[in-house]
C-alpha atoms as a PDB file:
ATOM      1  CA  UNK A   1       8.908-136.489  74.278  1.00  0.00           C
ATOM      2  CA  UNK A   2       8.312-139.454  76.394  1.00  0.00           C
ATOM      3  CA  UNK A   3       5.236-141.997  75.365  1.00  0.00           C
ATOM      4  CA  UNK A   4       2.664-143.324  78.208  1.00  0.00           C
ATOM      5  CA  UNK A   5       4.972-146.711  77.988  1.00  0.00           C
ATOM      6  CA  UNK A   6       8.337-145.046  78.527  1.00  0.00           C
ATOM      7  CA  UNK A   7       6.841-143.136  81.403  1.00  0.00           C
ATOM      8  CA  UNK A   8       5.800-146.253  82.823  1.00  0.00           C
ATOM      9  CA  UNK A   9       8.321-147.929  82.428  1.00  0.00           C
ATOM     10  CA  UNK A  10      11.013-145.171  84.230  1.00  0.00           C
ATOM     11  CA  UNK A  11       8.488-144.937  87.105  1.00  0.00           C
ATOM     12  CA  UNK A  12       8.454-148.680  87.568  1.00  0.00           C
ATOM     13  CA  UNK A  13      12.475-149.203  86.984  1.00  0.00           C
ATOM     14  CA  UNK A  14      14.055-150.143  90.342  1.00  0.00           C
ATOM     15  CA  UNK A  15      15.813-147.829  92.053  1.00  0.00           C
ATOM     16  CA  UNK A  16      17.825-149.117  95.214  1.00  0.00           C
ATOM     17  CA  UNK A  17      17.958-146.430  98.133  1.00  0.00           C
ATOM     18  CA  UNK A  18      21.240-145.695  99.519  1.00  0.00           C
ATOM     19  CA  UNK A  19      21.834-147.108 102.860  1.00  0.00           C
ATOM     20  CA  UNK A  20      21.710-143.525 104.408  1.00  0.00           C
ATOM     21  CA  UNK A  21      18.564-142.562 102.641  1.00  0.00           C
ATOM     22  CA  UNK A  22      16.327-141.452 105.177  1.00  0.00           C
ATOM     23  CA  UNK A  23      19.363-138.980 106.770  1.00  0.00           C
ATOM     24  CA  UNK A  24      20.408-137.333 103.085  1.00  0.00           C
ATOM     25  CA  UNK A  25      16.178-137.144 102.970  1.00  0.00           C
ATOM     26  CA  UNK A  26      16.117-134.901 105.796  1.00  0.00           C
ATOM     27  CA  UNK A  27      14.897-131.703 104.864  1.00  0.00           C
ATOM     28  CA  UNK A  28      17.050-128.828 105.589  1.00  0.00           C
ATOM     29  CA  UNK A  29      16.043-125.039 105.450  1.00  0.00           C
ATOM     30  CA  UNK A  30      16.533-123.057 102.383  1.00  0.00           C
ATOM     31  CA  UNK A  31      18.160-119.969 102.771  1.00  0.00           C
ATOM     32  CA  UNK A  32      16.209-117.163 101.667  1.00  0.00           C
ATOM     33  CA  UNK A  33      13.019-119.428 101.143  1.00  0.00           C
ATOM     34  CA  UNK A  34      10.180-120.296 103.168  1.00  0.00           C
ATOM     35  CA  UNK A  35      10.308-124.104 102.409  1.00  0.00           C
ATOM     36  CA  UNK A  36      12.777-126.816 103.512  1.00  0.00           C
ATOM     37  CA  UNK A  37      14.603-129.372 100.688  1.00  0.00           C
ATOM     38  CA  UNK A  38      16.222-132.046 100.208  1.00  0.00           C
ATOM     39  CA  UNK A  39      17.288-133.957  96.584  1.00  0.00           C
ATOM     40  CA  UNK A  40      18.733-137.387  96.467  1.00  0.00           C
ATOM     41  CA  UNK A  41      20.408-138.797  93.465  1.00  0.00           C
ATOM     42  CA  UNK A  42      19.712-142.441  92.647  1.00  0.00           C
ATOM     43  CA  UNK A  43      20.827-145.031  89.916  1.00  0.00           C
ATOM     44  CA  UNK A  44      18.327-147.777  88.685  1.00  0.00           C
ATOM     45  CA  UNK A  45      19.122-151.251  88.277  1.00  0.00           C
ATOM     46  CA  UNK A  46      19.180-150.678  84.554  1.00  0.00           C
ATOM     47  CA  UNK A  47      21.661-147.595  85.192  1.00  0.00           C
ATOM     48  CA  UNK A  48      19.397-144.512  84.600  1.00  0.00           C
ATOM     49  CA  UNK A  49      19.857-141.604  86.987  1.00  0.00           C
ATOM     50  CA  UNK A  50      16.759-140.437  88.716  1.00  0.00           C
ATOM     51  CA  UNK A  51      16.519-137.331  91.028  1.00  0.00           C
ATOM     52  CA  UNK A  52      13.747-137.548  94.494  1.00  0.00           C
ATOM     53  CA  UNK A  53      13.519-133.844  95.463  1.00  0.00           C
ATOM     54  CA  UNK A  54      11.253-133.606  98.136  1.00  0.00           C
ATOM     55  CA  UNK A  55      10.058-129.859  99.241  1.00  0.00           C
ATOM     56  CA  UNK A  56       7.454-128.962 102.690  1.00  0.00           C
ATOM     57  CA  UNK A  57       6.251-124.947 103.584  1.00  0.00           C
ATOM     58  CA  UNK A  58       8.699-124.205 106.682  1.00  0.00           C
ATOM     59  CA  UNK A  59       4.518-122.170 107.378  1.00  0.00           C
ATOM     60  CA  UNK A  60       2.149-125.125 106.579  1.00  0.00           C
ATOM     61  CA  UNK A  61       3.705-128.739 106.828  1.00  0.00           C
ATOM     62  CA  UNK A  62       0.939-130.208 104.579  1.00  0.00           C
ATOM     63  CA  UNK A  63       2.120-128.089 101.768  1.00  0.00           C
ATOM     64  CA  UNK A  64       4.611-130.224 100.238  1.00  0.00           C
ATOM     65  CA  UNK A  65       6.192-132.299  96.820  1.00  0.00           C
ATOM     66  CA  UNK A  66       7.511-134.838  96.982  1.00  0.00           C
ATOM     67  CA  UNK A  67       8.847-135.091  92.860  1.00  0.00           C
ATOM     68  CA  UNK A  68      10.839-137.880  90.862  1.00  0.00           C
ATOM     69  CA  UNK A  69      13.181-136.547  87.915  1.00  0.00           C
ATOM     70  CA  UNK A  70      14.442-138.421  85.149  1.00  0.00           C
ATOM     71  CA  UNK A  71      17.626-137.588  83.624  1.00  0.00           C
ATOM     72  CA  UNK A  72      18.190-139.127  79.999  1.00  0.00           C
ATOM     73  CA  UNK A  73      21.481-139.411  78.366  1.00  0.00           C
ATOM     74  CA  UNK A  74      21.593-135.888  77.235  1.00  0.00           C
ATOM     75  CA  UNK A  75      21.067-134.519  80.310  1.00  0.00           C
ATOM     76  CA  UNK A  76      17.595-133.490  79.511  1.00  0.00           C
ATOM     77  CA  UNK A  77      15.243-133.762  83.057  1.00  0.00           C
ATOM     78  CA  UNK A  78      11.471-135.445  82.818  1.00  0.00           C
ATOM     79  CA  UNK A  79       9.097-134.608  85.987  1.00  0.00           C
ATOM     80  CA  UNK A  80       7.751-138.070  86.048  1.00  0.00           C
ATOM     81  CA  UNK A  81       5.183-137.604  89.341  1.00  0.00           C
ATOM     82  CA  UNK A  82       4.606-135.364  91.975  1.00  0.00           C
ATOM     83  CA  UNK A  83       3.142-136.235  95.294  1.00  0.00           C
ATOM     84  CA  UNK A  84       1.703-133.048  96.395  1.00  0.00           C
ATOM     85  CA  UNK A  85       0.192-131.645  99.771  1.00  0.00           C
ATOM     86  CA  UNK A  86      -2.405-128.951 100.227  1.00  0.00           C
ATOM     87  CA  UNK A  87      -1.464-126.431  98.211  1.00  0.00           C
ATOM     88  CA  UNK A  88      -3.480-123.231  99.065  1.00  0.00           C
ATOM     89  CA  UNK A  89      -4.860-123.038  95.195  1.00  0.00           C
ATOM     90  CA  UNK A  90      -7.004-124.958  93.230  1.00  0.00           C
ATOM     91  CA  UNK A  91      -5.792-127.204  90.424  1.00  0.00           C
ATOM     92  CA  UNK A  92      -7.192-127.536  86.893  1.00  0.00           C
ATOM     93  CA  UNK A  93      -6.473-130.038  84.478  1.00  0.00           C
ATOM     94  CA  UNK A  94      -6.335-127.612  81.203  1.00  0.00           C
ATOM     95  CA  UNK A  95      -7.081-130.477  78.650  1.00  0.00           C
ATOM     96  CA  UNK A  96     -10.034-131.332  80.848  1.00  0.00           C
ATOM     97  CA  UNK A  97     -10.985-128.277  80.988  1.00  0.00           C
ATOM     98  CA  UNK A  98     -10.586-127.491  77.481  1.00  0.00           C
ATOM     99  CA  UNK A  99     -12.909-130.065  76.500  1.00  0.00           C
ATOM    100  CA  UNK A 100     -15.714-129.335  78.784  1.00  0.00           C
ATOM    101  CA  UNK A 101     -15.121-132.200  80.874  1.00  0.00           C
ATOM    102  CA  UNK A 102     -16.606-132.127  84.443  1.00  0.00           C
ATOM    103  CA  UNK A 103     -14.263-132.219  87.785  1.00  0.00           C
ATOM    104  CA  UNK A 104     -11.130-130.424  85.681  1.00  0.00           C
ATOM    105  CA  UNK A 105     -10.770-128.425  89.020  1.00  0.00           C
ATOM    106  CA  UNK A 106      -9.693-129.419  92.655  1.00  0.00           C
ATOM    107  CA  UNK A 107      -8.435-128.782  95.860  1.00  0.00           C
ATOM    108  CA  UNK A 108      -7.131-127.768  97.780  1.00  0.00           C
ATOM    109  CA  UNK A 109      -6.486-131.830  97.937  1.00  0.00           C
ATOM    110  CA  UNK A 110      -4.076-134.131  98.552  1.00  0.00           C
ATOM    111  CA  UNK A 111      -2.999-134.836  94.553  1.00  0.00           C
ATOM    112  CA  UNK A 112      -0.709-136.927  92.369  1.00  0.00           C
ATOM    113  CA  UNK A 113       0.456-135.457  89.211  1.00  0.00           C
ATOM    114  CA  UNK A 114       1.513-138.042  86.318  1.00  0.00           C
ATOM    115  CA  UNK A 115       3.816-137.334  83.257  1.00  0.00           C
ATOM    116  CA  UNK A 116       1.597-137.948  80.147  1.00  0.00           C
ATOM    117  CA  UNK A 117       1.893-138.136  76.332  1.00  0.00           C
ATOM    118  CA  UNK A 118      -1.285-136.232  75.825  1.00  0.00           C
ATOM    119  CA  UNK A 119       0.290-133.564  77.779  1.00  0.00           C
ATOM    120  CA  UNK A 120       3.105-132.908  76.250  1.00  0.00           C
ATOM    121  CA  UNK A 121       1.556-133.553  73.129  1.00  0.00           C
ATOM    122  CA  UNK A 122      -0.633-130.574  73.611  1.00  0.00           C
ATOM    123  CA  UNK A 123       2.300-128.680  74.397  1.00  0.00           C
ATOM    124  CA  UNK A 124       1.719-127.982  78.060  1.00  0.00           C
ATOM    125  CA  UNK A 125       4.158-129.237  80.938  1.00  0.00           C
ATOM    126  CA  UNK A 126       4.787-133.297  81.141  1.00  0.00           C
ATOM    127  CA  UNK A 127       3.337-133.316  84.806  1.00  0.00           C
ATOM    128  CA  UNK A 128       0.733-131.074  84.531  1.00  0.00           C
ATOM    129  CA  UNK A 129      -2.426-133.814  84.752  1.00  0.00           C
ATOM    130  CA  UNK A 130      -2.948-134.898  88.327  1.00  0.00           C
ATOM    131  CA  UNK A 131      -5.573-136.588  90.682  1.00  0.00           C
ATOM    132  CA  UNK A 132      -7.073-136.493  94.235  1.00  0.00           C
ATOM    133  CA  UNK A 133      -6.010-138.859  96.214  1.00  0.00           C
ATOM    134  CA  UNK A 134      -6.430-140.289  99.938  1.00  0.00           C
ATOM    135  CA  UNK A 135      -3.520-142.700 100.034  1.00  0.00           C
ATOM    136  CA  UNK A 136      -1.171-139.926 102.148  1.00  0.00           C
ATOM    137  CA  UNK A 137      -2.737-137.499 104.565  1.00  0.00           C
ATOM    138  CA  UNK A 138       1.125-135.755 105.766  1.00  0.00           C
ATOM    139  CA  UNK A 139       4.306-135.852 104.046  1.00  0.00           C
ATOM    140  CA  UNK A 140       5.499-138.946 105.813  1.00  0.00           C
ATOM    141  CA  UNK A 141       2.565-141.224 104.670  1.00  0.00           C
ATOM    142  CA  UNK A 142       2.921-139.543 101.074  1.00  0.00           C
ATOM    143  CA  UNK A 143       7.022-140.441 101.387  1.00  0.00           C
ATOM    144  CA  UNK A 144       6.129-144.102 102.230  1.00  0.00           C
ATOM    145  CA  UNK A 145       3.103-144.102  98.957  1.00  0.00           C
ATOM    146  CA  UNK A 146       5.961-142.210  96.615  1.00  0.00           C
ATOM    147  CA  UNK A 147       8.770-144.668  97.646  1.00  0.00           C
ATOM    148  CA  UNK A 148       6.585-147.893  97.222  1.00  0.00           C
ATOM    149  CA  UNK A 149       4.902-146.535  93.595  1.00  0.00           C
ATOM    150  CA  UNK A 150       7.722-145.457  92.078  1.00  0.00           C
ATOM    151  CA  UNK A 151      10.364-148.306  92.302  1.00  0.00           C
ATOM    152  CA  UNK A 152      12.419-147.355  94.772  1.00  0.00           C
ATOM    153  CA  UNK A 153      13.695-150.393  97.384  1.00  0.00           C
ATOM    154  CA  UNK A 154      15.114-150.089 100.705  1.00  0.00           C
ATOM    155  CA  UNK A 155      18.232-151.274 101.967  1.00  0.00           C
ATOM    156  CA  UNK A 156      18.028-155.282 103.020  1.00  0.00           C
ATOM    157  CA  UNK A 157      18.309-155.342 106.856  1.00  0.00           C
ATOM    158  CA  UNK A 158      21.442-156.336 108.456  1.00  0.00           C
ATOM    159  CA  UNK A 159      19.499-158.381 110.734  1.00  0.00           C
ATOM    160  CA  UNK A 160      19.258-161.677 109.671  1.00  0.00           C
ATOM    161  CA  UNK A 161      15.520-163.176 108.534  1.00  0.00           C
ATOM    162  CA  UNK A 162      14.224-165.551 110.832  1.00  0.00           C
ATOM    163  CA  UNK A 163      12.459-167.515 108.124  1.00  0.00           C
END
């Protein structure tokens, strides 16, 4: 089980992008599915190994996830966020729910789930909780929000700064 800190702190680690990011990013066709993929393997700073699979309906392009993995030492994996698209179904947020709370159910919505202690906790998936959002309206924008949240730093420029 992961606490609201280590979560935090895994999402915030720096995680240095390959220079060929954007081309192993490209989403390629699964055979036998009706969604393109791509996953991209990527050491932090501090050494952990982190996993962005990103996955878009080949039918609607706005139904997408864009996910970051955690892999501990013991190879155990931890769905730390998910930058999802319009899914065609609602979403409900079962310990909201569960406690009577009001707006437990969206969507379809643009949405960011979050790993949380409470969650898991309760015994229910890690990423389970998520949230509206309007910072990404296409998978591109919600690539750009995902990259800059989550850590992750771009190759420096082999063009020299002016200043």
């Amino acid at each position: 089980m992961l606490s609201d800190q280590e979560i935090d702190t895994l999402v915030s680690d720096v995680k240095p992008l390959p220079e060929n990011w954007q081309t192993r990013l490209r989403l390629r066709q699964k055979q036998h599915y009706q969604h393109e993929e791509r996953e991209l393997t990527v050491q932090s700073q501090t050494g952990r190994l982190f996993r962005l699979i990103a996955r878009r309906s080949r039918q609607n392009q706005l139904d997408f996830s864009i996910m970051l993995v955690f892999e501990d030492d013991d190879g155990a994996e931890y769905r730390l966020v998910r930058y999802n698209g319009l899914h065609p179904s609602r979403h409900t947020n079962r310990l909201e729910r569960e406690s009577g709370l009001p707006n437990s159910r969206f969507g379809p919505d643009f949405h960011i789930h979050r790993a949380t202690e409470r969650y898991q906790k309760a015994g229910y998936a890690i990423d389970w909780y998520a949230e509206v959002t309007d910072r990404y309206t296409d998978f591109g924008s919600a690539l750009e929000a995902f990259l800059s949240d989550c850590g992750f730093r771009r190759p420096e420029s082999p063009q020299q700064r002016l200043f």
